[in-house]
Protein backbone atom coordinates (compact mmCIF):
# COMPACT_ATOMS: atom_id res chain seq x y z
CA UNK A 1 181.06 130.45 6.59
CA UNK A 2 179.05 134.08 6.20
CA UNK A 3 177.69 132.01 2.87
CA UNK A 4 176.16 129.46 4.41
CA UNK A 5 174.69 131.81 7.57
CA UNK A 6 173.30 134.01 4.35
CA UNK A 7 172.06 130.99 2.70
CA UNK A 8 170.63 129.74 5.81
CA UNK A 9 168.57 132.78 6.71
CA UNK A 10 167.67 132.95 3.13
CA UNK A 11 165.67 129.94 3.01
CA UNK A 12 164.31 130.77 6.67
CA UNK A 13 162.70 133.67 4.96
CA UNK A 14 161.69 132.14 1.96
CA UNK A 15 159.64 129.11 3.61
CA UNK A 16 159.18 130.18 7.21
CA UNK A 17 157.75 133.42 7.46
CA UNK A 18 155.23 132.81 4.87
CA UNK A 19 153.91 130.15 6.78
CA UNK A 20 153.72 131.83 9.81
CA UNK A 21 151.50 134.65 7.92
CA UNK A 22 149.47 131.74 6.63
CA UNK A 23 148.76 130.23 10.20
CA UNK A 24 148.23 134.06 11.55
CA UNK A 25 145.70 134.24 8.42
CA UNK A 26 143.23 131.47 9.02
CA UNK A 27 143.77 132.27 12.85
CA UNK A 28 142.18 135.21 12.37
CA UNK A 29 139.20 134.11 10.50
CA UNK A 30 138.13 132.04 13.34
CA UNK A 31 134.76 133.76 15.11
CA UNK A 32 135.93 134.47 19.08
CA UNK A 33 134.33 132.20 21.75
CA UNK A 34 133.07 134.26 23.84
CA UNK A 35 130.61 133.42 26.77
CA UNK A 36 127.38 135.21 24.93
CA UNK A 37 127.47 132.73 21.69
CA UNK A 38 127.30 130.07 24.10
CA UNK A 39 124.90 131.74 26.66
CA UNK A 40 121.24 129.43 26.77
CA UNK A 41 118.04 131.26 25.64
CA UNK A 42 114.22 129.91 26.92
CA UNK A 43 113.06 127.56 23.98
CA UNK A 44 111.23 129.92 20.97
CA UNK A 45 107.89 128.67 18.88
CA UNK A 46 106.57 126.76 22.04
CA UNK A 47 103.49 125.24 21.05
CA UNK A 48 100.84 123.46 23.41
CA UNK A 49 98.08 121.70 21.69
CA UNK A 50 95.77 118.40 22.10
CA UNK A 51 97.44 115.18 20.71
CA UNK A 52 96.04 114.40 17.04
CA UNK A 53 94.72 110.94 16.63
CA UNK A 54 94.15 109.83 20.45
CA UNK A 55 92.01 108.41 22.96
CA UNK A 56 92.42 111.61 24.90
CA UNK A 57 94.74 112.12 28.09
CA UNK A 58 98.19 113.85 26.38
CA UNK A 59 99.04 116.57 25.24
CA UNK A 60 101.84 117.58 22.44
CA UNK A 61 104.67 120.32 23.01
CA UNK A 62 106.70 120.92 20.19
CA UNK A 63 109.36 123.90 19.62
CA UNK A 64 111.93 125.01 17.38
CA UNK A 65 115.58 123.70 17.86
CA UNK A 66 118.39 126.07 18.93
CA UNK A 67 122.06 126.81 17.16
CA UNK A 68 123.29 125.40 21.32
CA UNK A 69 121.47 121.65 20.96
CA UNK A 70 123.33 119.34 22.53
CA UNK A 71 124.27 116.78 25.18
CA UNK A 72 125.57 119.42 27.61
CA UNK A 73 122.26 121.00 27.89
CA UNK A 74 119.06 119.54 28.95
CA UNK A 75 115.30 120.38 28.07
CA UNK A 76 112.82 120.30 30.82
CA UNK A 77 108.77 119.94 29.94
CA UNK A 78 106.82 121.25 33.21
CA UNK A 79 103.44 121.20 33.66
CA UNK A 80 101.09 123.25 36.15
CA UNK A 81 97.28 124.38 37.17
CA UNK A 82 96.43 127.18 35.27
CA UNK A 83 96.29 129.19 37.97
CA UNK A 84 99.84 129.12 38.69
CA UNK A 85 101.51 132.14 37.34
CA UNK A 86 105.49 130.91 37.86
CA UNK A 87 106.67 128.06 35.81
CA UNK A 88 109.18 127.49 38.70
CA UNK A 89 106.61 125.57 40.54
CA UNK A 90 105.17 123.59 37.92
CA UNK A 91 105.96 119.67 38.38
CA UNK A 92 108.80 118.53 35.31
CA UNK A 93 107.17 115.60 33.73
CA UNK A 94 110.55 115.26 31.40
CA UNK A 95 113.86 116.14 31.09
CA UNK A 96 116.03 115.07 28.43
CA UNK A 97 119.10 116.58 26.15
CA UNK A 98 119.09 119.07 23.56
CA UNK A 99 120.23 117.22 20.73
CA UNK A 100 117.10 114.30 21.03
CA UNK A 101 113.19 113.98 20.60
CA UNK A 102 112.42 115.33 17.30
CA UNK A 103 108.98 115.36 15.46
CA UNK A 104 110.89 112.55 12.63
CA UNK A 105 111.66 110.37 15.66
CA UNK A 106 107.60 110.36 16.43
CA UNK A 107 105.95 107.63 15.01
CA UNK A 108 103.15 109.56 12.81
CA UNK A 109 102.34 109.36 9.19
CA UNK A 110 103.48 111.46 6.52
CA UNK A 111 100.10 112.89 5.76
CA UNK A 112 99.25 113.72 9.26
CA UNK A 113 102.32 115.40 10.06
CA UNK A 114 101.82 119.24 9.64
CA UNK A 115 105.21 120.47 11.78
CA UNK A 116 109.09 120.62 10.47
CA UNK A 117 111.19 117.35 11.16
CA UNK A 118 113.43 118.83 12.60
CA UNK A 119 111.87 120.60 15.58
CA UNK A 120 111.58 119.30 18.94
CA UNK A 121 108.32 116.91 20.34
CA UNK A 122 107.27 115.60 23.23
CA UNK A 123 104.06 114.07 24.42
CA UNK A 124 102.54 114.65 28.19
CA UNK A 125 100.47 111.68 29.69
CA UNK A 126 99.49 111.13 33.28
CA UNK A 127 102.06 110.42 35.25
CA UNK A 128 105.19 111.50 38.11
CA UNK A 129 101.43 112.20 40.40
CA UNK A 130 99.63 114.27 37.87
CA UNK A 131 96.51 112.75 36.09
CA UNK A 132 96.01 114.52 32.44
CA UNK A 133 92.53 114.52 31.97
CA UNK A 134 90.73 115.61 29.49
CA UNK A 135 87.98 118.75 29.31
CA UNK A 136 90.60 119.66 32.36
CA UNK A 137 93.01 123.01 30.92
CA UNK A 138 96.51 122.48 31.84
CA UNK A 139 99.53 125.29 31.53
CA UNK A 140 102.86 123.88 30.24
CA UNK A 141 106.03 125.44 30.04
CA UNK A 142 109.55 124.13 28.32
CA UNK A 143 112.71 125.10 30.43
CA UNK A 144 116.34 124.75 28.91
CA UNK A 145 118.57 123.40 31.37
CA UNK A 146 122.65 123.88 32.03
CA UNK A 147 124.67 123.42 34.64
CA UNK A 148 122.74 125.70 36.94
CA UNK A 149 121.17 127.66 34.77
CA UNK A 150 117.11 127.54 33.82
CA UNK A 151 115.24 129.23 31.36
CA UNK A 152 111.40 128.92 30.97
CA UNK A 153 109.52 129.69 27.82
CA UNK A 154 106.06 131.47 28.06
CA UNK A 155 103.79 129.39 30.01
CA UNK A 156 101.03 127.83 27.51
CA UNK A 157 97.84 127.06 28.39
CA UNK A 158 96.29 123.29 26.31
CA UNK A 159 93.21 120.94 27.05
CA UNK A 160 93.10 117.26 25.89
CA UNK A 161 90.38 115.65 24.20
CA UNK A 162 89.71 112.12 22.93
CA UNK A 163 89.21 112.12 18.88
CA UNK A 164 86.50 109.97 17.01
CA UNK A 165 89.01 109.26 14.15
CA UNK A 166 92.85 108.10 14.75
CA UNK A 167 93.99 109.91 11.02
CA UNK A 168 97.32 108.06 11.58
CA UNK A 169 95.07 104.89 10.94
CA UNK A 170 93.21 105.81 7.12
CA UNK A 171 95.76 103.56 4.90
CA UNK A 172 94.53 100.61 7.27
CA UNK A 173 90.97 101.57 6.52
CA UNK A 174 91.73 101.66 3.14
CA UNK A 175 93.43 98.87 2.67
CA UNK A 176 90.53 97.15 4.65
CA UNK A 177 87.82 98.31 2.11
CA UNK A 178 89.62 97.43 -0.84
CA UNK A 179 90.16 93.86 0.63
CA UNK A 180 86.36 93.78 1.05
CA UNK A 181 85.52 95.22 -2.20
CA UNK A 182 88.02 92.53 -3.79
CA UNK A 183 85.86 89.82 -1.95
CA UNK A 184 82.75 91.14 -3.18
CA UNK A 185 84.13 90.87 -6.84
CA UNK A 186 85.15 87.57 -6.55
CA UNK A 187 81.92 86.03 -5.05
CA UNK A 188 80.30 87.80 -8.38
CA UNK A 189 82.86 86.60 -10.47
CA UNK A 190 82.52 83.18 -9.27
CA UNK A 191 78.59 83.00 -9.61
CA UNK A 192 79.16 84.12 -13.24
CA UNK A 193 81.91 81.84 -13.84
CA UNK A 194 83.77 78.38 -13.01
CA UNK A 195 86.97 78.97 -11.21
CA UNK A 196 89.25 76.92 -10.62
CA UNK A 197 90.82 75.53 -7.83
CA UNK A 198 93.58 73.24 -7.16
CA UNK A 199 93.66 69.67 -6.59
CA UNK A 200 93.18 68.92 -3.07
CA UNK A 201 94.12 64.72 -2.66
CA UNK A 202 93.14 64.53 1.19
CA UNK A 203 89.63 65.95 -0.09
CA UNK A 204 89.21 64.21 -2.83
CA UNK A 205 89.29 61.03 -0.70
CA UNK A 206 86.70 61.98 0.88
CA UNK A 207 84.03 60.41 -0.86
CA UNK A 208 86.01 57.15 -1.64
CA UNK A 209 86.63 56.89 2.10
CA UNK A 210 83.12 56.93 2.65
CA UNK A 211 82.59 54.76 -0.34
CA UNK A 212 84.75 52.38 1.63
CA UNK A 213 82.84 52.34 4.97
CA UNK A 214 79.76 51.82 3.38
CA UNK A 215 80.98 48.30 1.55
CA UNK A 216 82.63 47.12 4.52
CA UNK A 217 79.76 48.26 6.51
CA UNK A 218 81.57 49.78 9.04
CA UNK A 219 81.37 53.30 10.54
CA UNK A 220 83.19 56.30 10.05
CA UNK A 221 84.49 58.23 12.75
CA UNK A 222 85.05 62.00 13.13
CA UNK A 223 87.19 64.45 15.48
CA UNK A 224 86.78 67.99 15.80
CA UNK A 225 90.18 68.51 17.33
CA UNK A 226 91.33 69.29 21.17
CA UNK A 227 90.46 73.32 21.14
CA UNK A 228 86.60 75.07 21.29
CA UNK A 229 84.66 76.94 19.17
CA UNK A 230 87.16 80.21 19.61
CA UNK A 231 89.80 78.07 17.20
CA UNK A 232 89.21 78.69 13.57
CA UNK A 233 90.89 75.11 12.77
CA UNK A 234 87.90 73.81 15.09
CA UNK A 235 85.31 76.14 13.19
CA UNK A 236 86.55 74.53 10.00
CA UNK A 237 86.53 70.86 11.19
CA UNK A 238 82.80 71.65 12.39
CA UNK A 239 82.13 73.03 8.58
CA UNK A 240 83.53 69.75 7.01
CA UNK A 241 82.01 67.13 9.29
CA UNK A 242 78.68 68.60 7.59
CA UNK A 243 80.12 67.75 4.12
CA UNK A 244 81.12 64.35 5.75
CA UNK A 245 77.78 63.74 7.46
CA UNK A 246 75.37 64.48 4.54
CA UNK A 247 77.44 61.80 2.36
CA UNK A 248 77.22 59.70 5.30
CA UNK A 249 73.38 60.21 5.02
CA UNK A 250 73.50 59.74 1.96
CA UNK A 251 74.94 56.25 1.88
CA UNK A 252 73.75 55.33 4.93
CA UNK A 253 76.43 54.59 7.04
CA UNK A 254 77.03 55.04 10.69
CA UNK A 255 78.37 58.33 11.88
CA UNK A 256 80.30 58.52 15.37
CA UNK A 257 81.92 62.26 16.30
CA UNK A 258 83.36 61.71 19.76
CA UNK A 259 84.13 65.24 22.01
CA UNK A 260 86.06 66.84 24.77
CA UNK A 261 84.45 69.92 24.67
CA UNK A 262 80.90 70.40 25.50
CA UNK A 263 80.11 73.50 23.65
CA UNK A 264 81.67 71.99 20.51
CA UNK A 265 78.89 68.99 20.83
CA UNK A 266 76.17 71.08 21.00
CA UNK A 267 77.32 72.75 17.51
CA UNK A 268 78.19 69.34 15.97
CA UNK A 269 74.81 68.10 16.58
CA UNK A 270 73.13 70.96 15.04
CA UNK A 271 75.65 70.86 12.07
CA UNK A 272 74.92 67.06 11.84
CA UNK A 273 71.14 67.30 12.19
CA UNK A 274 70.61 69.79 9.35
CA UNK A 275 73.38 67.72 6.92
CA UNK A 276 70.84 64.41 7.34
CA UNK A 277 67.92 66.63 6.93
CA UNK A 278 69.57 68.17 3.55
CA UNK A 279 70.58 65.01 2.63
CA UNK A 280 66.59 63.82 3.19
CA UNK A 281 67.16 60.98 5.56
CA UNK A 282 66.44 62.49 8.94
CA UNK A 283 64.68 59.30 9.75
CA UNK A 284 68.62 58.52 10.05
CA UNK A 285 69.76 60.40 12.62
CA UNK A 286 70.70 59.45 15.72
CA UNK A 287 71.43 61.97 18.48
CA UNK A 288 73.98 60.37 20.43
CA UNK A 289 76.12 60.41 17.04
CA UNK A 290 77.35 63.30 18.62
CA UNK A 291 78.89 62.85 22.31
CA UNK A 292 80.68 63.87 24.94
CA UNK A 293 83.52 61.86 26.54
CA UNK A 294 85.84 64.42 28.76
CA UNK A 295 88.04 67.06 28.56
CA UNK A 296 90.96 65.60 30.20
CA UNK A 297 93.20 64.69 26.94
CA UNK A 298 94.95 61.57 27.39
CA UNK A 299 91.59 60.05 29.02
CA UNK A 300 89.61 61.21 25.82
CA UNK A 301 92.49 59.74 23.90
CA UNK A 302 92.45 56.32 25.37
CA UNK A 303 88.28 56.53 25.20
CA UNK A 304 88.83 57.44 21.36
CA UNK A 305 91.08 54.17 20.98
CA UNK A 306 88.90 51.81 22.47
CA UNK A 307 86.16 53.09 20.14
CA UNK A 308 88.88 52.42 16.89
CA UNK A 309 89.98 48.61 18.24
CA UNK A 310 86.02 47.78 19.51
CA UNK A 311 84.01 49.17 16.01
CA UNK A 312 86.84 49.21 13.74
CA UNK A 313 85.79 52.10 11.73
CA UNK A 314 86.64 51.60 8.00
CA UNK A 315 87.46 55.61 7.50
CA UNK A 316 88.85 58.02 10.23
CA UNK A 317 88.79 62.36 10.03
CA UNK A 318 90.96 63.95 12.22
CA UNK A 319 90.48 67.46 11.73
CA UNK A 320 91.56 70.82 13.82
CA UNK A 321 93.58 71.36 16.13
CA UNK A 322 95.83 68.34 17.85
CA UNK A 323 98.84 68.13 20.26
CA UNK A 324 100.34 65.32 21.92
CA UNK A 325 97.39 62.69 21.28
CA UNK A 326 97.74 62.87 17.70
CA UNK A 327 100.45 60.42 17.51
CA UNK A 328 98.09 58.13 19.72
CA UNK A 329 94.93 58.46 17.32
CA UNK A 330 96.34 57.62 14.78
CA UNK A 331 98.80 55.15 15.31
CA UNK A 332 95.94 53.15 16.54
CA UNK A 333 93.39 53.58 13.23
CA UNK A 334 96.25 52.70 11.01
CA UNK A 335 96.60 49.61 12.70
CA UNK A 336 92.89 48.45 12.51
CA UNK A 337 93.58 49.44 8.41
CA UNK A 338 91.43 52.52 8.35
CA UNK A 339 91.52 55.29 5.49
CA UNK A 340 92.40 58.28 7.29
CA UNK A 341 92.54 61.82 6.40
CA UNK A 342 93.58 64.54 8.71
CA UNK A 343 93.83 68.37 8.66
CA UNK A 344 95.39 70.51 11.07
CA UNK A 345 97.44 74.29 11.66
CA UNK A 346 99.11 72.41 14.48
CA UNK A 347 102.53 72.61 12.61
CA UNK A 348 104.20 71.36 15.33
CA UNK A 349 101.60 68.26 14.78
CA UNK A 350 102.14 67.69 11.06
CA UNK A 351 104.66 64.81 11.16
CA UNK A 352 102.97 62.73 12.72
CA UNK A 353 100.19 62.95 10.49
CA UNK A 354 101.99 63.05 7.55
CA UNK A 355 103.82 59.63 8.99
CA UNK A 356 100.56 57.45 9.86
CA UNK A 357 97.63 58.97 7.87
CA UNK A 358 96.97 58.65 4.26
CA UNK A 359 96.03 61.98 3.36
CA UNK A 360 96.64 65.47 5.09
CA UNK A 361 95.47 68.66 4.59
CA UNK A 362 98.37 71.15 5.50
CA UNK A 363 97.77 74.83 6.97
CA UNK A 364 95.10 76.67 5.05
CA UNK A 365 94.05 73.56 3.15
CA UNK A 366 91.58 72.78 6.41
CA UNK A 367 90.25 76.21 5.97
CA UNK A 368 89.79 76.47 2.04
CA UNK A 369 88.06 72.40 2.19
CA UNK A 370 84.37 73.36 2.82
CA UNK A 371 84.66 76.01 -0.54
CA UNK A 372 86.41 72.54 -2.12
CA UNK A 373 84.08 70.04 -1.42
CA UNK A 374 80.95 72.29 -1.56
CA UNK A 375 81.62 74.24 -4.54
CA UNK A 376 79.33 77.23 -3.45
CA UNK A 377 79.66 80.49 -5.54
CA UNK A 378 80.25 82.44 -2.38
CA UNK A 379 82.69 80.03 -0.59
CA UNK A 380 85.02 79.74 -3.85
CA UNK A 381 84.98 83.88 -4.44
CA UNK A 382 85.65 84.44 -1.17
CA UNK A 383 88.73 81.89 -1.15
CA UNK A 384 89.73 83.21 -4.51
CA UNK A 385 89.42 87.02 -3.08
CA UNK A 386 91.78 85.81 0.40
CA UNK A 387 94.35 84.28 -2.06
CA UNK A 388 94.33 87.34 -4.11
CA UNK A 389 94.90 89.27 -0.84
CA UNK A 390 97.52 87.19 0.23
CA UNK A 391 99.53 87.35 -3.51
CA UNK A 392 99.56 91.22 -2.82
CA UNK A 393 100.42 91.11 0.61
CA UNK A 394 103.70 88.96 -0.07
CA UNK A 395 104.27 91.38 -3.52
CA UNK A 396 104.46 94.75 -0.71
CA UNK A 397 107.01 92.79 1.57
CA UNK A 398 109.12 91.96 -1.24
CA UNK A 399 108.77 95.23 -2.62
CA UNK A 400 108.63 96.87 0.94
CA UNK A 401 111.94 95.21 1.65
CA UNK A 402 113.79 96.36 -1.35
CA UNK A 403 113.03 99.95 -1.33
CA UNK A 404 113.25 99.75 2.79
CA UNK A 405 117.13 98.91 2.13
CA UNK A 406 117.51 101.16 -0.61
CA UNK A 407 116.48 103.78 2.52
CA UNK A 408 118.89 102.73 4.46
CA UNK A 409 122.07 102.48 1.94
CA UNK A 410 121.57 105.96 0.64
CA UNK A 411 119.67 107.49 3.58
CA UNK A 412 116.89 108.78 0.96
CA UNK A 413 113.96 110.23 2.23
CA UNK A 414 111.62 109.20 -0.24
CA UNK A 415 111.08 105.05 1.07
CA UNK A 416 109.31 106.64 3.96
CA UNK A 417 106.73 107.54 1.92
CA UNK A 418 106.03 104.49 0.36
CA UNK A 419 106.57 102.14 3.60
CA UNK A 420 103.56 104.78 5.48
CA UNK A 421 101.12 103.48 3.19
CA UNK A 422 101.25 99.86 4.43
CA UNK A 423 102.68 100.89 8.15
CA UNK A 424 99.94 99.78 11.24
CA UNK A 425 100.84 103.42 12.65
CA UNK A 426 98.78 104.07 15.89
């Protein structure tokens, strides 16, 4: 029996005690809380200075963080006349916790931002009663905030002012003026050189469905679409009926280009005018080619019918921008056996023209036809330079998208950099 006690207090002593020193051990390299550690402090490197890269009206505070950040204390951005002395009585614009609003969580670009990442930022604008104006001086204190307890910083003393140049902006005007310079190089390139461009059916119809009303002897009819001027479908529309009208002119055949917008009308004429005198038939032209029928859309619809089942136009254009009448148009020239070629960015629009018209030009094909059927240096180089634009806009998403994700897998720093340069940062 004593064995077994001895044997018992042998491994007690053995196993036990030494892990009781080793739990006393790492005890006692633990720091002590004690209440100053954990005491608040006013916020330290408070600076007060215009916002960069405004309109005016704010100001920026940023400070450094503190070792007792967190979501038990709060920091408190007040804001006074300069006149006032105690911070106490300035009005708090903000209050928010420790551990939040940090100059990486601003949305600036790398090369404008000139403070650590990890301090603290805040921007003051008008509001809570007080108007920031700028030329006006304005004190502004930063206040930490717990339980009861409220420290102030120094007061500092800022004015806003608007700035002529938004910095944050420069990759946008770069990236502008290399666009334009690319245009520029193309329009040269393309008044040296033949470039090509791809095979357009609906447009090169054109001139066989004009061929077509001028052996049945029948006339052609034209529509600009159901928007104004403002539309850049309707701005193209009024480009091509020129290229349609001068062949017209050409060959002599009857022109009709019914509207529903005034404005548009006006513009047509003109456009239709100059095309006959180009062409050298002005002895041709007829003003009320062009006219106006209303701007109600089912009523111009029904008006644009009758026109189709009375004159029986051999070739029909329906070009810009359509909605619910398109199905109505040209349902009705397909059954009087009309060519017809539309062109619209109505994609909503598209299968119904796709259904009952012969040809269609799709999205940017209505915009590129006047460079297709006029073959104009300038036109072409300046389609070629947009598609060009457009093949290195898709290349940075792709791109942009890859290395974006990289960012976010490995939490790199570095994808920021590159993502910046193409960034619309205000």
């Amino acid at each position: 029996m004593k064995r077994e006690v001895d044997l018992v207090e042998g491994t007690y002593c053995r196993f036990v005690w030494p892990l009781l020193a080793l739990v006393f051990c790492v005890s006692s390299l633990q720091p002590p809380c004690t209440s100053a550690e954990t005491a608040i402090t006013a916020p330290q490197d408070v600076r007060v200075f215009d916002t960069p890269n405004d309109g005016g009206g704010s100001l920026t505070v940023q400070w450094a963080p503190a070792p007792w950040d967190g979501p038990d204390t709060r920091y408190q951005i007040l804001i006074g006349e300069t006149s006032a002395t105690d911070p106490a009585t300035f009005t708090i614009m903000a209050e928010f916790q420790t551990n939040t609003n940090y100059v990486k969580d601003t949305k600036t670009a790398w090369w404008t931002r000139r403070s650590d990442k990890t301090w603290h930022q805040t921007i003051i604008k008008s509001a809570k009663g007080v108007e920031v104006k700028d030329g006006t001086a304005y004190a502004v204190a930063v206040a930490t905030v717990q339980e009861d307890r409220r420290e102030f910083s120094p007061v500092q003393v800022a004015t806003p002012a608007a700035d002529w140049f938004n910095w944050n902006q420069l990759n946008n005007l770069i990236i502008a003026v290399s666009f334009c310079g690319l245009v520029f190089y193309t329009i040269s390139h393309a008044k040296r050189n033949n470039i090509f461009l791809r095979r357009i059916p609906g447009l090169d119809a054109v001139d066989e469905a004009i061929g077509r009303a001028t052996e049945l002897g029948k006339p052609i009819l034209y529509l600009t679409g159901a928007h104004d001027l403002h539309d850049p479908s309707t701005i193209a529309a009024a480009v091509i009926l020129g290229k349609v009208a001068r062949r017209a002119a050409l060959y002599e055949t009857e022109l009709i280009v019914p509207h529903r917008e005034p404005i548009t009308m006006a513009v047509c004429q003109e456009i239709t005018k100059q095309a006959y005198l180009e062409a050298g038939k002005p002895d041709l032209f007829k003003e009320d080619a062009n006219f106006f029928i209303t701007a109600d859309q089912f009523s111009y619809t029904a008006a644009v019918d009758g026109i189709m089942l009375r004159k029986k136009p051999a070739a029909n254009f329906f070009m810009g921008h359509y909605f619910a009448e398109s199905l109505l148009l040209t349902e009705t020239g397909a059954s009087t056996g009309a060519i017809q070629i539309a062109g619209t960015d109505a994609d909503h629009q598209l299968p119904f023209f796709v259904t009952t018209c012969d040809y269609t030009l799709i999205g940017e094909e209505l915009y590129a036809a006047s460079a297709y059927l006029s073959k104009e240096p300038v036109q072409i180089g300046t389609l070629r330079g947009q598609d060009i634009g457009k093949a290195v806009i898709l290349s940075v998403l792709a791109v942009g998208t890859v290395i974006a994700t990289i960012g976010v897998v490995t939490g790199a720093q570095w994808p920021q950099i590159f993502l910046d340069l193409f960034r619309d940062l205000k």
